[in-house]
N, C-alpha and C. Protein backbone atom coordinates (compact mmCIF):
# COMPACT_ATOMS: atom_id res chain seq x y z
N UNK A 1 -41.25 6.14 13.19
CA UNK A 1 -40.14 7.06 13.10
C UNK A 1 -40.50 8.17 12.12
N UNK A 2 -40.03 9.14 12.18
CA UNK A 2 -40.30 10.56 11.18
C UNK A 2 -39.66 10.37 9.52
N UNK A 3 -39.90 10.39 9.58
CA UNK A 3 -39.53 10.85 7.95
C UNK A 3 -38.26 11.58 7.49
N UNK A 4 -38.08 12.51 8.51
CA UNK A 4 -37.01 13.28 8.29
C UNK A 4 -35.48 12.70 9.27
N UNK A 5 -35.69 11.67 10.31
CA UNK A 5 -34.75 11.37 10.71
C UNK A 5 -35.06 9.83 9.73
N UNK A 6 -35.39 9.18 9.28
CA UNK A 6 -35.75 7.70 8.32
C UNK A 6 -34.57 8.65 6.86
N UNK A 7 -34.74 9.74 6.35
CA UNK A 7 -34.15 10.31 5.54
C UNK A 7 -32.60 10.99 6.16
N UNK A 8 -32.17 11.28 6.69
CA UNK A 8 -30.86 11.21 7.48
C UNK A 8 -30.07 10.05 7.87
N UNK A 9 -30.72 9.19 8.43
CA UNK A 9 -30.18 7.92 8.38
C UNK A 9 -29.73 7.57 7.03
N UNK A 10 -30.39 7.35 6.12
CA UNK A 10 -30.47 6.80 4.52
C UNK A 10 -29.26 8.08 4.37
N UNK A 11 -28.82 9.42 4.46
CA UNK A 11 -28.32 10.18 3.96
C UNK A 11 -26.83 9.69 4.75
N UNK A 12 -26.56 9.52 5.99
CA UNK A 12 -25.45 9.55 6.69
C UNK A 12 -24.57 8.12 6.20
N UNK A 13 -25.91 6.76 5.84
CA UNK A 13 -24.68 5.34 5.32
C UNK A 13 -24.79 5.67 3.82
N UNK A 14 -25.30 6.25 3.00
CA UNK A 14 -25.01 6.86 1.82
C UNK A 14 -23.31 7.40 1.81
N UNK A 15 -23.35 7.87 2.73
CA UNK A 15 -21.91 8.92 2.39
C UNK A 15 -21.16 7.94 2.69
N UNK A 16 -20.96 7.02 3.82
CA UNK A 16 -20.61 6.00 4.84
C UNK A 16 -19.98 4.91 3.23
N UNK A 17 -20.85 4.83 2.65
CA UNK A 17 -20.45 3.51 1.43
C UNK A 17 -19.50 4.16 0.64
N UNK A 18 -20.29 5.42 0.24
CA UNK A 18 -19.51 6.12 -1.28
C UNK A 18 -17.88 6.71 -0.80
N UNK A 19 -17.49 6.48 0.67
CA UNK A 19 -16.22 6.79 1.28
C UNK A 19 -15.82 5.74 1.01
N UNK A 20 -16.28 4.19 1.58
CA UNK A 20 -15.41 3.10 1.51
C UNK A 20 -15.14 2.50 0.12
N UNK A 21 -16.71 2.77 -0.93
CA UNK A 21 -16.00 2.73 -2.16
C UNK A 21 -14.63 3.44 -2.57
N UNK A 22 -14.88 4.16 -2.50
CA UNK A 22 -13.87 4.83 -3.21
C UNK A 22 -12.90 4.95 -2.61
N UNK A 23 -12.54 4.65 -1.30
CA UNK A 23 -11.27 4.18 -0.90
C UNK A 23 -10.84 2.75 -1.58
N UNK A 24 -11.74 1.74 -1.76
CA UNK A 24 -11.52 0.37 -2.41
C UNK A 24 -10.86 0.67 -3.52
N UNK A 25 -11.61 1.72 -4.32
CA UNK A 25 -11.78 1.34 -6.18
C UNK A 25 -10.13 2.36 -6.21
N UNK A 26 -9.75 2.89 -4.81
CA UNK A 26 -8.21 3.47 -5.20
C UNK A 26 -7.24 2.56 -4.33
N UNK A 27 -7.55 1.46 -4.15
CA UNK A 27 -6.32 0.51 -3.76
C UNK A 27 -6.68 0.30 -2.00
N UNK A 28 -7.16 1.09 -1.05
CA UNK A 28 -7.16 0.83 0.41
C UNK A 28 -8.59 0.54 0.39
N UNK A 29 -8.57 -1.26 1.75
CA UNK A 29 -9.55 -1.08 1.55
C UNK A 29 -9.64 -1.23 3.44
N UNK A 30 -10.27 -0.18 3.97
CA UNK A 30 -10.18 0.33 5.30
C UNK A 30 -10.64 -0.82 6.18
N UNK A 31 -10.95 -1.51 5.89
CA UNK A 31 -11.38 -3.04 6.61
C UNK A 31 -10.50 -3.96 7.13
N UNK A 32 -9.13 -3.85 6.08
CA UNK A 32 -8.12 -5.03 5.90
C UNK A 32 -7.41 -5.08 7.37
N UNK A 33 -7.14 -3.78 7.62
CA UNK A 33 -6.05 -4.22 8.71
C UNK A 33 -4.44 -4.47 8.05
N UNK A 34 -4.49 -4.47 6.57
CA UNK A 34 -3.06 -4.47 6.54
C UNK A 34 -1.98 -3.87 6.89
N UNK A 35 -0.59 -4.17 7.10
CA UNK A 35 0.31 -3.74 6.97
C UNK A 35 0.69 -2.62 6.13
N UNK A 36 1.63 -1.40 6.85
CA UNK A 36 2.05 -0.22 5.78
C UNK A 36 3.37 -0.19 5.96
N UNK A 37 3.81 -0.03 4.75
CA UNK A 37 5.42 0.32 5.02
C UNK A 37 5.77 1.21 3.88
N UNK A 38 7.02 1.73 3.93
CA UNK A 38 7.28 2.93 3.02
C UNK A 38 8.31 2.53 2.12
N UNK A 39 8.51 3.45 0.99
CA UNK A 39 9.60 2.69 0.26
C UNK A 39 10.26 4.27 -0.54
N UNK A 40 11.84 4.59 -0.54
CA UNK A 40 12.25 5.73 -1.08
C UNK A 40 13.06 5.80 -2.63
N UNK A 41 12.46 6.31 -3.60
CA UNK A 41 12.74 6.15 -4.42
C UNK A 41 13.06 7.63 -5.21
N UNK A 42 14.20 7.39 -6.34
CA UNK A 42 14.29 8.34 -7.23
C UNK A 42 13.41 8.83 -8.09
N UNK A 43 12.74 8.19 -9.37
CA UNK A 43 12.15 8.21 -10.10
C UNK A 43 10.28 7.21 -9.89
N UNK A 44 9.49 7.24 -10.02
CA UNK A 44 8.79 6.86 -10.53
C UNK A 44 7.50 6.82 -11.24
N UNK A 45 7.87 7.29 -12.34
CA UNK A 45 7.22 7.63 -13.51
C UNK A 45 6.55 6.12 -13.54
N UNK A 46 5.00 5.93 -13.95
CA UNK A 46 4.31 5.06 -14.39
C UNK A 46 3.65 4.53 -13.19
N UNK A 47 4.16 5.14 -11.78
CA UNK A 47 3.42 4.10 -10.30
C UNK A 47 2.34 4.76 -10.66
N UNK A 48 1.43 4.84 -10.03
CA UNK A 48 -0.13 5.19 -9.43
C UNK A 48 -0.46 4.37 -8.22
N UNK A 49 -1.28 4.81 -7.39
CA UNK A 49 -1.39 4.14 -6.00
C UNK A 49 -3.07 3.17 -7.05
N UNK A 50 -2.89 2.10 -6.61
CA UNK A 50 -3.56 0.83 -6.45
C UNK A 50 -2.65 -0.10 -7.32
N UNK A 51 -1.18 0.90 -7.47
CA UNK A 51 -0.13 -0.72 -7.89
C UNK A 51 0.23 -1.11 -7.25
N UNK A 52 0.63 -2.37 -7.73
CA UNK A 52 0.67 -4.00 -7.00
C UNK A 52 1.86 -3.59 -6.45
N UNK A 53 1.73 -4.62 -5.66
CA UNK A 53 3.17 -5.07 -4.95
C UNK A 53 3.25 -6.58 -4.83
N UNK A 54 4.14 -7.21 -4.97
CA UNK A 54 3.93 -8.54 -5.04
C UNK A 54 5.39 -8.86 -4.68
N UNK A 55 5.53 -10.53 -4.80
CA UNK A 55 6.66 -11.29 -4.24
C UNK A 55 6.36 -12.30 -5.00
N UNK A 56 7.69 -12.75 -6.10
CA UNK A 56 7.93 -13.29 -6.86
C UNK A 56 6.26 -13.74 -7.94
N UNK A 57 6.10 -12.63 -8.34
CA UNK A 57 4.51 -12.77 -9.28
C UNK A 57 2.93 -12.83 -8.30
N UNK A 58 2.99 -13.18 -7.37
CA UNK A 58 1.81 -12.69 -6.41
C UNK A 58 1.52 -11.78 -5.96
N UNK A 59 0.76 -10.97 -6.37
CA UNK A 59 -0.12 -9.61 -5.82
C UNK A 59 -0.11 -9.95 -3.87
N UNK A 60 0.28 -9.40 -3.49
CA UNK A 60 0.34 -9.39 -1.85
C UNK A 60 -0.27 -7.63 -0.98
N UNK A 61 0.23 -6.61 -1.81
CA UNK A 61 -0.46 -5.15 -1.54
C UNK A 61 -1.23 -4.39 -2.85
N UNK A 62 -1.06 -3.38 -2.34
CA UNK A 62 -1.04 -2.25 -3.55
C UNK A 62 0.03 -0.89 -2.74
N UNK A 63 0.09 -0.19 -3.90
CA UNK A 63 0.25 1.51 -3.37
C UNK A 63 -0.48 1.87 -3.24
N UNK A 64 -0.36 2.86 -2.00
CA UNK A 64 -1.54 3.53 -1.43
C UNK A 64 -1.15 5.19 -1.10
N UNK A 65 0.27 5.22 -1.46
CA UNK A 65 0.22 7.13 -1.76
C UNK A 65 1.91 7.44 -2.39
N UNK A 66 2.07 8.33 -2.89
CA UNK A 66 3.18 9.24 -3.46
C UNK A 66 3.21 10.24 -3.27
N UNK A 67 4.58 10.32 -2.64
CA UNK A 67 4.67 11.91 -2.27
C UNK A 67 6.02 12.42 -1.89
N UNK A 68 6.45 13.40 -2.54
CA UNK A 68 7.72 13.76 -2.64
C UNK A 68 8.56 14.39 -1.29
N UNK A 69 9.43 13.97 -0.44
CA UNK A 69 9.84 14.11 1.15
C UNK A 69 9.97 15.61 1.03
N UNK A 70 9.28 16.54 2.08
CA UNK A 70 9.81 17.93 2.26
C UNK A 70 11.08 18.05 2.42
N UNK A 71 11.71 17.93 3.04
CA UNK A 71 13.51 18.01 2.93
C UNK A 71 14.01 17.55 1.76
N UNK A 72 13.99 16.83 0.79
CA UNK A 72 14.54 16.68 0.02
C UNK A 72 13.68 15.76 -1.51
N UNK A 73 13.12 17.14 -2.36
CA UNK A 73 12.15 16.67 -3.25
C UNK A 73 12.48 15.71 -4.82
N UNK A 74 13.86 15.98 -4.45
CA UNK A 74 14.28 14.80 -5.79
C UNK A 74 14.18 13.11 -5.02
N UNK A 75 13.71 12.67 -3.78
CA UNK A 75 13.09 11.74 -3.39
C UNK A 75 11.75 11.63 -3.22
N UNK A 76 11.00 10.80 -3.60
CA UNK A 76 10.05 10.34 -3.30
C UNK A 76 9.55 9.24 -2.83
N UNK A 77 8.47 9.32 -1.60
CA UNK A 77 8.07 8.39 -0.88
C UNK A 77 6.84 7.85 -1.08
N UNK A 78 6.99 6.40 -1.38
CA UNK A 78 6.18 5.34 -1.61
C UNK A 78 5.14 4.77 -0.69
N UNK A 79 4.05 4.84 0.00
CA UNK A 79 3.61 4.18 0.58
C UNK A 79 2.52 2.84 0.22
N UNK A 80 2.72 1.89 1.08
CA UNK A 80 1.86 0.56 0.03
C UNK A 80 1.90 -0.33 1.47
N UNK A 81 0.45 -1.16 1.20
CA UNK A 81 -0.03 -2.02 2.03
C UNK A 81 0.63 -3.43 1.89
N UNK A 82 0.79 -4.04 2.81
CA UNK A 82 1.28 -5.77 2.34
C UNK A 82 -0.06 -6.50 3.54
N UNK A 83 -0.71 -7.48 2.91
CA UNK A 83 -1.78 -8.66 3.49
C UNK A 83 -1.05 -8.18 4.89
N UNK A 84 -1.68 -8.64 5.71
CA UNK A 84 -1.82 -8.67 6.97
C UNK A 84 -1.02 -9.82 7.73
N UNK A 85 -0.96 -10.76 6.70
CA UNK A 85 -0.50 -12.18 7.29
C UNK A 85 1.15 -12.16 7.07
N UNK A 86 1.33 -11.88 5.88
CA UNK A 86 2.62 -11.67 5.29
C UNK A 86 3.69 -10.80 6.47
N UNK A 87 4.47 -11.05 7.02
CA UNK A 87 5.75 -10.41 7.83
C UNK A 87 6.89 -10.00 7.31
N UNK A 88 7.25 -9.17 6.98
CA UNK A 88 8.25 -8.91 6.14
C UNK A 88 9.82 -9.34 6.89
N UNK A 89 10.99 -9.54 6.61
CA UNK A 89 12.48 -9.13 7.28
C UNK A 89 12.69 -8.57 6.82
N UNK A 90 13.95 -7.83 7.87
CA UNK A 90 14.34 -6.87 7.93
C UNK A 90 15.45 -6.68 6.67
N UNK A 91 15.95 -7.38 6.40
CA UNK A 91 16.66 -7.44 4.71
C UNK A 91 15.88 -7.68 3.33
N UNK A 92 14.45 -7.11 3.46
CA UNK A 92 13.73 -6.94 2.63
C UNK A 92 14.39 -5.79 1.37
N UNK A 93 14.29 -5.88 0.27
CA UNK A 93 14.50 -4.55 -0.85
C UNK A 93 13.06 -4.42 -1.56
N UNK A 94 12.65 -3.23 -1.65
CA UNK A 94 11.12 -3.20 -2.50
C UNK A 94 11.96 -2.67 -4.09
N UNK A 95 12.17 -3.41 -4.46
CA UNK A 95 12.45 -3.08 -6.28
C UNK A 95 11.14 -2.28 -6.97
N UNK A 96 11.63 -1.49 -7.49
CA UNK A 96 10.73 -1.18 -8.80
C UNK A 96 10.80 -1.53 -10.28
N UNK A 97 9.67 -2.21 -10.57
CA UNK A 97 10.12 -2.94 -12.00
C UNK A 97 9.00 -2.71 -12.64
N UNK A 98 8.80 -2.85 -14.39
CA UNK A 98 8.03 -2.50 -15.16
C UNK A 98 7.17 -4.03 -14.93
N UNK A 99 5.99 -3.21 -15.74
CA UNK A 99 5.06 -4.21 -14.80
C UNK A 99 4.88 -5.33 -16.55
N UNK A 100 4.92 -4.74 -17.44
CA UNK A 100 5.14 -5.67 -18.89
C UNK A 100 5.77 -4.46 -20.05
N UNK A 101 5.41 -4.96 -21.30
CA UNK A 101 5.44 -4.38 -22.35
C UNK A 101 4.73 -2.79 -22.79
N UNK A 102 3.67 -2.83 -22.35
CA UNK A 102 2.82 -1.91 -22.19
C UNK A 102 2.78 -0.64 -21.17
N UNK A 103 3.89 -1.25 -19.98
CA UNK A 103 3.97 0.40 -19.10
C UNK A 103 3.57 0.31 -18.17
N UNK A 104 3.35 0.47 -16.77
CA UNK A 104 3.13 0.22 -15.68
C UNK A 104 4.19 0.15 -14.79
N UNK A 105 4.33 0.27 -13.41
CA UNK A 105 5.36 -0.27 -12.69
C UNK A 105 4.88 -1.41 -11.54
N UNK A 106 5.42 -2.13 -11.33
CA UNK A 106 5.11 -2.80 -9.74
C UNK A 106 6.11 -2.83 -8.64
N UNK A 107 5.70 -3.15 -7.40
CA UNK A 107 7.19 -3.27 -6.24
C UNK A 107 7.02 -4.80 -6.21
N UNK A 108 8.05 -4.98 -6.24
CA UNK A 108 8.72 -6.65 -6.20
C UNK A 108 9.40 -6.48 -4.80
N UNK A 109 8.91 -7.21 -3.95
CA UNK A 109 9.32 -7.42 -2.75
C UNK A 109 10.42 -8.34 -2.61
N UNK A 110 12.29 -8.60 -2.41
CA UNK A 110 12.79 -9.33 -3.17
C UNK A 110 13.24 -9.79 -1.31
N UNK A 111 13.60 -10.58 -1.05
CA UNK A 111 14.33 -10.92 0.41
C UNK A 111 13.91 -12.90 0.38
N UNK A 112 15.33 -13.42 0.98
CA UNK A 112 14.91 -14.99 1.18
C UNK A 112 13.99 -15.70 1.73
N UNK A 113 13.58 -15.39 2.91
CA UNK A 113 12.47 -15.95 3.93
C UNK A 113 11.79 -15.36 4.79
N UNK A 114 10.70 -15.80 4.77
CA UNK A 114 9.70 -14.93 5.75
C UNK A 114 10.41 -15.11 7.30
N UNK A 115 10.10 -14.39 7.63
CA UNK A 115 10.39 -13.89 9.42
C UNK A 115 8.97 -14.41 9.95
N UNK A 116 9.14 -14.62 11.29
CA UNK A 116 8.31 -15.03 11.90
C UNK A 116 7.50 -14.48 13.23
N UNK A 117 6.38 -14.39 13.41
CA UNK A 117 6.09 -13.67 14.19
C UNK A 117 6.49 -13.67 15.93
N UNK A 118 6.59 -12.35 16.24
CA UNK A 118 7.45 -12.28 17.39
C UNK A 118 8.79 -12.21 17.43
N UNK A 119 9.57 -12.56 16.00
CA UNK A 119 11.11 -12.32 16.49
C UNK A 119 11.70 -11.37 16.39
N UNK A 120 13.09 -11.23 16.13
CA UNK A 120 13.31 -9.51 15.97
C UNK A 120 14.20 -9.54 14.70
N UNK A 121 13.88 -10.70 13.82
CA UNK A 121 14.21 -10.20 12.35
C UNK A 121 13.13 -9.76 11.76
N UNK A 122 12.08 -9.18 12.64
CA UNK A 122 10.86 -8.84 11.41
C UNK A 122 10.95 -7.42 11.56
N UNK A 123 10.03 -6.77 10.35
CA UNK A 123 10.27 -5.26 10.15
C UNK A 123 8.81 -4.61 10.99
N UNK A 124 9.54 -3.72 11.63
CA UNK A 124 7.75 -3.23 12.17
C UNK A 124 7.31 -2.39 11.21
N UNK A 125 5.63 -2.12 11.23
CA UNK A 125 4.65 -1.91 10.48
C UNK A 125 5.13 0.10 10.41
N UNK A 126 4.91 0.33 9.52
CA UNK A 126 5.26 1.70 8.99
C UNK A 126 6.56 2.10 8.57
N UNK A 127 8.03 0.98 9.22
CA UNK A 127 9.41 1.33 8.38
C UNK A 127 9.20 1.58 6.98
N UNK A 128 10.33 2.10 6.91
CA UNK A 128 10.97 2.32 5.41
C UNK A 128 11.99 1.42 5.02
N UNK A 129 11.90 0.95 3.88
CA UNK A 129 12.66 -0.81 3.66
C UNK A 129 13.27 -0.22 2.70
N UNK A 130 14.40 -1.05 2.40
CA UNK A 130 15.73 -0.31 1.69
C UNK A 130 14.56 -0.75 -0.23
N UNK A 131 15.22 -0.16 -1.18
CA UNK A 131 14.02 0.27 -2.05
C UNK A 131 15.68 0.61 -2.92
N UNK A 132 15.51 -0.11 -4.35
CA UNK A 132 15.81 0.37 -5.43
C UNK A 132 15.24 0.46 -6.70
């Protein structure tokens, strides 16, 4: 093989890694297949996207973007991954809560029981879940 296509190759999964890094090292990691759903909030000072999301103390997502709704910019929209396995219902609330002493926030996923796959108490993938 040439040299100059042996050096293109090496140049094209170069870029190929340093994309999926750095999608990882900011919370998505393009492999997973997880779940996205959105969440609308007033304030949140302290998120950054690769915060957790969890259900009752278990890390289950992260955030994966912020961004304030064109129609109406004193809201802002949350987006964040949940595992793949995890199904949310439809009476899900994504809380925002401080994450300790020190500052941070996390989404606390708060709702009684998982839903099950195929029924029609589950939430489909990209809603917006009621969020305080």
């Amino acid at each position: 093989m040439n040299k100059e296509i042996k050096l293109g190759i090496l140049a094209l999964v170069t870029i190929a890694l340093s994309i999926w890094g750095y999608k990882f090292l900011s919370g998505k990691n393009l492999l997973s297949g997880d779940r996205t759903y959105y969440g609308l909030y007033d304030n949140v000072q302290d998120v950054t996207t690769a915060s957790k999301v969890q259900i009752n103390g278990v890390v289950i997502g992260t955030v994966i973007s912020i961004k304030p709704l064109p129609e109406n910019v004193r809201k802002i929209k949350l987006g964040f991954t949940v595992n793949k396995d995890i199904r949310l219902p439809k009476n899900v609330v994504a809380d925002l809560r401080a994450e300790g002493p020190l500052g941070g926030k996390v989404i606390e996923l708060v709702f009684d029981k998982m839903c099950t796959e195929g029924s029609d108490d589950c939430l489909e993938e990209g809603a917006t879940v009621a969020s305080k």
